[in-house]
N, C-alpha and C. Protein backbone atom coordinates (compact mmCIF):
# COMPACT_ATOMS: atom_id res chain seq x y z
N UNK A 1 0.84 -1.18 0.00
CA UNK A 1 0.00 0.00 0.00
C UNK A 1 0.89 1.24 0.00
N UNK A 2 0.48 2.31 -0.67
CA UNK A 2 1.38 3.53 -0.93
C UNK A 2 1.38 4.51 0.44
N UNK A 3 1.78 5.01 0.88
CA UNK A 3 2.45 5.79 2.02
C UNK A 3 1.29 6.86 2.28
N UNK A 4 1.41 6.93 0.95
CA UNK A 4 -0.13 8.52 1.16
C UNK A 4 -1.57 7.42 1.47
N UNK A 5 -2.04 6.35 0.81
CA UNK A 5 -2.55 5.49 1.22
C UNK A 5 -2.67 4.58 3.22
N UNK A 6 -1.53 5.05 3.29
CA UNK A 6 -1.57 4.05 4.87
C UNK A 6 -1.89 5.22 5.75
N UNK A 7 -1.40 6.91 4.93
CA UNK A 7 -1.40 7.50 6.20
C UNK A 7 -3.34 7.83 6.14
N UNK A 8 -3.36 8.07 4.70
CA UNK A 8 -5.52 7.99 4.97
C UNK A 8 -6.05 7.27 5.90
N UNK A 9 -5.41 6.16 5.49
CA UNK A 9 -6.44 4.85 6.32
C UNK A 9 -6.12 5.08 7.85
N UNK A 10 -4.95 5.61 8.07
CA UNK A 10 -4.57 5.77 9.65
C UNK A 10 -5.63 6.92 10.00
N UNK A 11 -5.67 8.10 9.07
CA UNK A 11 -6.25 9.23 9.69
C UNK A 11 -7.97 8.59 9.62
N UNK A 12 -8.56 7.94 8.39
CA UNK A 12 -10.09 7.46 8.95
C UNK A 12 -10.10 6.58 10.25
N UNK A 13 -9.33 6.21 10.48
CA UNK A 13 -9.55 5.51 12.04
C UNK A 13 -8.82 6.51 13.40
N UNK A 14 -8.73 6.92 12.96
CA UNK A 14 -8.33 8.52 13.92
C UNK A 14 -9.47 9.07 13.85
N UNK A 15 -10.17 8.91 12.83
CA UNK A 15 -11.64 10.35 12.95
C UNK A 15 -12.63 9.38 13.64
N UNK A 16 -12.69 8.09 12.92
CA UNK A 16 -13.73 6.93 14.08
C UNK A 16 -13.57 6.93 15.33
N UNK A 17 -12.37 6.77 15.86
CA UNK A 17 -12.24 6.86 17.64
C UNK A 17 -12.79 8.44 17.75
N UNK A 18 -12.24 9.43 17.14
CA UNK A 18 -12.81 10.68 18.18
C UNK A 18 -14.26 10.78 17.47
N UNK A 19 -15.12 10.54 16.40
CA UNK A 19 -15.94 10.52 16.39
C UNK A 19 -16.96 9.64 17.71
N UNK A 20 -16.34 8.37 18.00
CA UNK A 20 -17.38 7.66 19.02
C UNK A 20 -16.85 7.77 20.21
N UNK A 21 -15.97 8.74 20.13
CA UNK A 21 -15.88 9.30 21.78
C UNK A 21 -16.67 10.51 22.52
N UNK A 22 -16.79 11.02 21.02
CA UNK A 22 -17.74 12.52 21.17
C UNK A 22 -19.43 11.67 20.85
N UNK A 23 -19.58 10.56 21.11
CA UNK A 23 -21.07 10.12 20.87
C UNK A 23 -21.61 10.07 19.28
N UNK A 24 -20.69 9.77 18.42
CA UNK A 24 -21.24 9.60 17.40
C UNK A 24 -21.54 7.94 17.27
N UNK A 25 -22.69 7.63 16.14
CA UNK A 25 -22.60 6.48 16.30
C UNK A 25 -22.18 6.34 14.59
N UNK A 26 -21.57 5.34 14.28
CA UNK A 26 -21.00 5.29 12.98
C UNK A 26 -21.78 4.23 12.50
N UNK A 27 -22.82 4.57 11.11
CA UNK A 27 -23.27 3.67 10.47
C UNK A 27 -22.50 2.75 9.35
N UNK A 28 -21.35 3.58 8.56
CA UNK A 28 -20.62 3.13 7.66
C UNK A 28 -19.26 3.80 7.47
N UNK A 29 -18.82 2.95 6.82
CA UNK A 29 -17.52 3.84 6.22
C UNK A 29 -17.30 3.04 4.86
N UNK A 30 -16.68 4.08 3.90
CA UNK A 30 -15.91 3.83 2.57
C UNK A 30 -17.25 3.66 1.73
N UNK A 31 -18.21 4.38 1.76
CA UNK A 31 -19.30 3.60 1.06
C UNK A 31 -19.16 4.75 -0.58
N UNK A 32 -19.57 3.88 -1.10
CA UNK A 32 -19.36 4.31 -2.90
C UNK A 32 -20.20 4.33 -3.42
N UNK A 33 -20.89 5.33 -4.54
CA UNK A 33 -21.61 5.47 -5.48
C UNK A 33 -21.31 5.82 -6.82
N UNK A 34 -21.22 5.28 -7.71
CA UNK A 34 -20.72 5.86 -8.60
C UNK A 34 -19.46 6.32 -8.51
N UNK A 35 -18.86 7.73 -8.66
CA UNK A 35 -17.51 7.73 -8.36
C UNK A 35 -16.97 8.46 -7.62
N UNK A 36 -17.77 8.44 -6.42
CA UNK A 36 -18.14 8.99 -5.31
C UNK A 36 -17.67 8.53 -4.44
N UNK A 37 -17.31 8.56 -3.27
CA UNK A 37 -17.06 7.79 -1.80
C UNK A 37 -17.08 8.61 -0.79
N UNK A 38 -17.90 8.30 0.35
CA UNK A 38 -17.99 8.94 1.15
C UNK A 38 -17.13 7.97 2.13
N UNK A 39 -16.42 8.82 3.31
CA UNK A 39 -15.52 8.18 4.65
C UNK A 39 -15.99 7.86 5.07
N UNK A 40 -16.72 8.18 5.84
CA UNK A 40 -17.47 7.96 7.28
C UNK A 40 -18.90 8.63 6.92
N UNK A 41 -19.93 7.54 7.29
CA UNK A 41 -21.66 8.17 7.60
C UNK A 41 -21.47 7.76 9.16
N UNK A 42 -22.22 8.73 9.91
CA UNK A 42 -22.51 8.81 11.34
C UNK A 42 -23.73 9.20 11.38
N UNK A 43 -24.28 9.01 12.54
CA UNK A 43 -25.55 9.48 13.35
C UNK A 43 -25.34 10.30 14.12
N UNK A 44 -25.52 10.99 14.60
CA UNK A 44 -25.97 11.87 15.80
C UNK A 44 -27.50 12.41 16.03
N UNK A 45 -28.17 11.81 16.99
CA UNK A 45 -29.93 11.64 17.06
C UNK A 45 -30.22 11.86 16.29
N UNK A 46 -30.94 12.09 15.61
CA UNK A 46 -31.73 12.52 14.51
C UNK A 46 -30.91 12.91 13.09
N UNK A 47 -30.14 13.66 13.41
CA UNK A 47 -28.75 13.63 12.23
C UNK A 47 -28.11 13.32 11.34
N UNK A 48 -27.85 13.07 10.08
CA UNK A 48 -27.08 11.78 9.40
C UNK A 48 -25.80 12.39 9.11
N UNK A 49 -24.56 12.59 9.75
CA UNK A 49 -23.01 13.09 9.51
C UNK A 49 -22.38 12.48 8.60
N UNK A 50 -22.34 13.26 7.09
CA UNK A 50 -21.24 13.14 6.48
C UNK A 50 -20.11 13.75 6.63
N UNK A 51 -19.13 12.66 6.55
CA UNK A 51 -17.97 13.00 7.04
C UNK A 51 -16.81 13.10 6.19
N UNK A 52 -15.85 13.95 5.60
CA UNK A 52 -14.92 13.89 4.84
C UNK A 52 -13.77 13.87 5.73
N UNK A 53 -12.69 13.02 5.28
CA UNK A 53 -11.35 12.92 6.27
C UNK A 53 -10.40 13.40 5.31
N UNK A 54 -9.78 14.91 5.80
CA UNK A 54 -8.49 15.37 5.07
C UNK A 54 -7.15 14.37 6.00
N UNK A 55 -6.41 14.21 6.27
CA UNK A 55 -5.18 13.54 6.50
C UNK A 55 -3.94 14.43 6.03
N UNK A 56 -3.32 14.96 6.79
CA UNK A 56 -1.74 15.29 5.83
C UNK A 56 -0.92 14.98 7.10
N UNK A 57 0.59 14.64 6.64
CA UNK A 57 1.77 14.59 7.34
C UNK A 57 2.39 16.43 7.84
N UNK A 58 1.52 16.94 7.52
CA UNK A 58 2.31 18.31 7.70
C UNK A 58 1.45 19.30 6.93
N UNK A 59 1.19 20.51 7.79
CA UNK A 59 0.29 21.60 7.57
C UNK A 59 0.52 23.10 6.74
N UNK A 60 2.74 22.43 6.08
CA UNK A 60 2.88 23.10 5.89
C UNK A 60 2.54 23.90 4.26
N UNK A 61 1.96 23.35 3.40
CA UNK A 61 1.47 23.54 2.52
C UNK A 61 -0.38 24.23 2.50
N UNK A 62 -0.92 24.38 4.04
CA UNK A 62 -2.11 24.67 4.22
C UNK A 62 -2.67 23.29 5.24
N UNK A 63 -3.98 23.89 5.83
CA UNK A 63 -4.86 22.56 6.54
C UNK A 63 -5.69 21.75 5.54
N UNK A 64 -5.18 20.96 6.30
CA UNK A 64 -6.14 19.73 5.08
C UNK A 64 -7.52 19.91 5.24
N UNK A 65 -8.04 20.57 5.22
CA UNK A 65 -9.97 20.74 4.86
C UNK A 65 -9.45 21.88 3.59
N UNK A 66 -8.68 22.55 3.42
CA UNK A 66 -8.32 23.33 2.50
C UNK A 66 -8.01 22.57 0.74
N UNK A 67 -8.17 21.30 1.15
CA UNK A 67 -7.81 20.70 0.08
C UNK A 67 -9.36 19.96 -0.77
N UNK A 68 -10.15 20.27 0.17
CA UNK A 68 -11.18 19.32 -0.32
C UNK A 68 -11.54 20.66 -1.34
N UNK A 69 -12.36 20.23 -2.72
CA UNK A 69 -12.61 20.94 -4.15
C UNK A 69 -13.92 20.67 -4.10
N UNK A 70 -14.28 21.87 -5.00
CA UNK A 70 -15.96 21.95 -5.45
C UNK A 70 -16.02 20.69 -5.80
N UNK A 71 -15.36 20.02 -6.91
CA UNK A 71 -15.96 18.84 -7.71
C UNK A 71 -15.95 17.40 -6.41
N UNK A 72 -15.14 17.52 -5.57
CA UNK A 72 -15.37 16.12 -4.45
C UNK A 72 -16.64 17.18 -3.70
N UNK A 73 -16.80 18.02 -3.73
CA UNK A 73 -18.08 18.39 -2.96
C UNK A 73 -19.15 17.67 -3.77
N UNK A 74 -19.39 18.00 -4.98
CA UNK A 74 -20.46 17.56 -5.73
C UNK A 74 -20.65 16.01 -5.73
N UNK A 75 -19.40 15.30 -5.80
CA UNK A 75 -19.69 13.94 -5.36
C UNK A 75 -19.73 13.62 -4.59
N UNK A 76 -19.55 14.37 -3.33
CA UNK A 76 -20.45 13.50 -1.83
C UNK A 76 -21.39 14.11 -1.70
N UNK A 77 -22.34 15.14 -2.17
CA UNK A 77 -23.79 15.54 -2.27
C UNK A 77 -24.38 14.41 -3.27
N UNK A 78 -23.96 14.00 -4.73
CA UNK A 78 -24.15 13.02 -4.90
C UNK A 78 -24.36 11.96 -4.53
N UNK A 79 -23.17 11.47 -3.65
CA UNK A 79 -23.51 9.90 -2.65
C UNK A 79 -24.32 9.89 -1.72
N UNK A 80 -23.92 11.08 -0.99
CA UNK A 80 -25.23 10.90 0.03
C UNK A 80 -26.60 11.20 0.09
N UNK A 81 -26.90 11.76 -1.14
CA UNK A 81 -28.63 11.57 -1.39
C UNK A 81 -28.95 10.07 -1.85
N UNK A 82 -27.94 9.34 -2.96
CA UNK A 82 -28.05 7.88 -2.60
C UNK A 82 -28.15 6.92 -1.41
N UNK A 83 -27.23 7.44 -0.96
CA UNK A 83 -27.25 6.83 0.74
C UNK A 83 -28.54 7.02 1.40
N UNK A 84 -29.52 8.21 1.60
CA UNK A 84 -30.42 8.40 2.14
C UNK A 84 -31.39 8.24 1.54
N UNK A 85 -31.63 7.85 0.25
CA UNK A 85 -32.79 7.37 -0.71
C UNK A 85 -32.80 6.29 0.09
N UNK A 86 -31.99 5.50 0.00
CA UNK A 86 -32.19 4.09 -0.28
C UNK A 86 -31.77 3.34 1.63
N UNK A 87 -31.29 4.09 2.51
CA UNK A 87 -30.84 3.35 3.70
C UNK A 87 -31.81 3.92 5.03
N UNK A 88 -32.36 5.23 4.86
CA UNK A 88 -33.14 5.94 5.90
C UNK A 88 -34.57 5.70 5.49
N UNK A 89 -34.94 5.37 6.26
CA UNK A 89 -36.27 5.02 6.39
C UNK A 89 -37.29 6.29 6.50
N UNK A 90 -36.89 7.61 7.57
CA UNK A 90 -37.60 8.43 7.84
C UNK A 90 -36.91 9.66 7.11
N UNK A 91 -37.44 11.04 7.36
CA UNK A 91 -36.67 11.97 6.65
C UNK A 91 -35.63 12.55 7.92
N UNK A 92 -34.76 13.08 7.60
CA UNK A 92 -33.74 12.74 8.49
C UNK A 92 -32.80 14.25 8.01
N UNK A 93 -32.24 14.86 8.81
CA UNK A 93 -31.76 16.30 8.70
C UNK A 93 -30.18 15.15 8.49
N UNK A 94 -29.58 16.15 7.59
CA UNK A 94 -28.19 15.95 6.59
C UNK A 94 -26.86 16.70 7.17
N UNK A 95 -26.03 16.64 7.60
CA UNK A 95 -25.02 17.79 7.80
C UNK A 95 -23.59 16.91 7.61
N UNK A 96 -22.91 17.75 6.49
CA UNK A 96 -21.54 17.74 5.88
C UNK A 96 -20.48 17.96 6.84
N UNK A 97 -19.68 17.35 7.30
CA UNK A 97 -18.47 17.58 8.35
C UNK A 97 -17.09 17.33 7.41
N UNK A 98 -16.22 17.78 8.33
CA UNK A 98 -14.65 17.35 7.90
C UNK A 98 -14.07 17.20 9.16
N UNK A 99 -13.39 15.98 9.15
CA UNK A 99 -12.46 15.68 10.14
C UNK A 99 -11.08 16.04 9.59
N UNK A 100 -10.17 17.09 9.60
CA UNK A 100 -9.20 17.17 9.27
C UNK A 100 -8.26 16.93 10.69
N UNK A 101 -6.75 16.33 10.51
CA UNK A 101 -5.80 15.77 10.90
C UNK A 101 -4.36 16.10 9.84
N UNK A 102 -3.70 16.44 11.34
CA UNK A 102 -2.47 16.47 10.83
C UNK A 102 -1.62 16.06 11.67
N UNK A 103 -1.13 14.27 11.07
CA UNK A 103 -0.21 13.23 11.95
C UNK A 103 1.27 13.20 11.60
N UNK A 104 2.36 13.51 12.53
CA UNK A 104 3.59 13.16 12.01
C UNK A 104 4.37 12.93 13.28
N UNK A 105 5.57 12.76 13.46
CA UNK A 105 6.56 12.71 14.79
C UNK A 105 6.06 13.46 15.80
N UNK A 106 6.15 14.67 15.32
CA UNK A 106 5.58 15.45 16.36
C UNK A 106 4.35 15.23 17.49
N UNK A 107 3.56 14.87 16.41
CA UNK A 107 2.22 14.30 17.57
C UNK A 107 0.90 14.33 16.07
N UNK A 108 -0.17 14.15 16.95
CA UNK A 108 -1.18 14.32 15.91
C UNK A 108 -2.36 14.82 16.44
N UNK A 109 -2.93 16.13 15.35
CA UNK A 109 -3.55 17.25 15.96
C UNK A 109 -5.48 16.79 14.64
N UNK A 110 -5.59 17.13 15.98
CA UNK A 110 -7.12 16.44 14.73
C UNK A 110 -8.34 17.80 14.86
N UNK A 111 -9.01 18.02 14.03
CA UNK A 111 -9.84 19.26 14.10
C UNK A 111 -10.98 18.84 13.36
N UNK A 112 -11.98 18.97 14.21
CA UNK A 112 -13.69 18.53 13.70
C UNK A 112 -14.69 19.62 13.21
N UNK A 113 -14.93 19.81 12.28
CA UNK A 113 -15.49 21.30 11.38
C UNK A 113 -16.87 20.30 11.16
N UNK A 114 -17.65 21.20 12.01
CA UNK A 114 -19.28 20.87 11.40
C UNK A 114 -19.65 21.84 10.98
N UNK A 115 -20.43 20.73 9.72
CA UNK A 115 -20.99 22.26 9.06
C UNK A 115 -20.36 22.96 7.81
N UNK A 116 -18.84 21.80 7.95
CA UNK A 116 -18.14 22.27 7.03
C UNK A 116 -18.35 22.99 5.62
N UNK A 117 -19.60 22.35 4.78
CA UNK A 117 -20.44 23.32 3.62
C UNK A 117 -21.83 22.43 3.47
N UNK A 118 -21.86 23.51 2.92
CA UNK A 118 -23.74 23.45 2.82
C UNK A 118 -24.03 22.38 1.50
N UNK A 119 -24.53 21.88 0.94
CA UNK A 119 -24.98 21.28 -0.27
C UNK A 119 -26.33 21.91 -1.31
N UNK A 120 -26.31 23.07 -0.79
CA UNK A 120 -27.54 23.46 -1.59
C UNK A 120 -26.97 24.60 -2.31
């Protein structure tokens, strides 16, 4: 697995622990539509948390929520109206998050943005 690859997968299980420490409950992760993928779906009561995970080794190029683009916006507004067509039963309030993280020697600093953007 490629390096930029191990450190993702490290940082989505970095956002799962502090997500279900702060009471989230996690319905899925890695789920795909088309060519789409969303990280992490969570609950929070009534809630359905999409979750995007930025990951970088170093902040010095900018914070990683700075990296996410209109066009990966449009494909997780995409996935997750699939996701909620077809998995929620009731109508259910939507909100876009980013777990951004930045892991290296130093230590690892994680920052939870709700709300991160709107989809409409």
């Amino acid at each position: 697995m490629a390096q930029h690859n191990e450190l993702g997968k490290k940082g989505e299980d970095l956002a799962v622990a502090h997500l279900e420490k702060s009471g989230y409950i996690i319905l899925t992760r890695n789920y795909v539509y088309l060519k789409g993928e969303i990280d992490i779906i969570a609950q929070m009561g009534s809630t359905i948390v999409i979750v995007e995970v930025k990951t970088r080794s170093t902040p010095e190029w900018g914070d990683p929520q700075d990296f996410l683009k209109q066009s990966q916006i449009n494909r997780l507004v995409t996935t997750a109206n699939h996701y909620i067509e077809h998995y929620t039963v009731d109508d259910v309030e939507v909100r876009f998050d980013i777990v951004a993280i930045v892991s290296n020697k130093a230590g690892t600093r994680i920052e939870h943005l709700e709300n991160a953007f709107y989809h409409f």
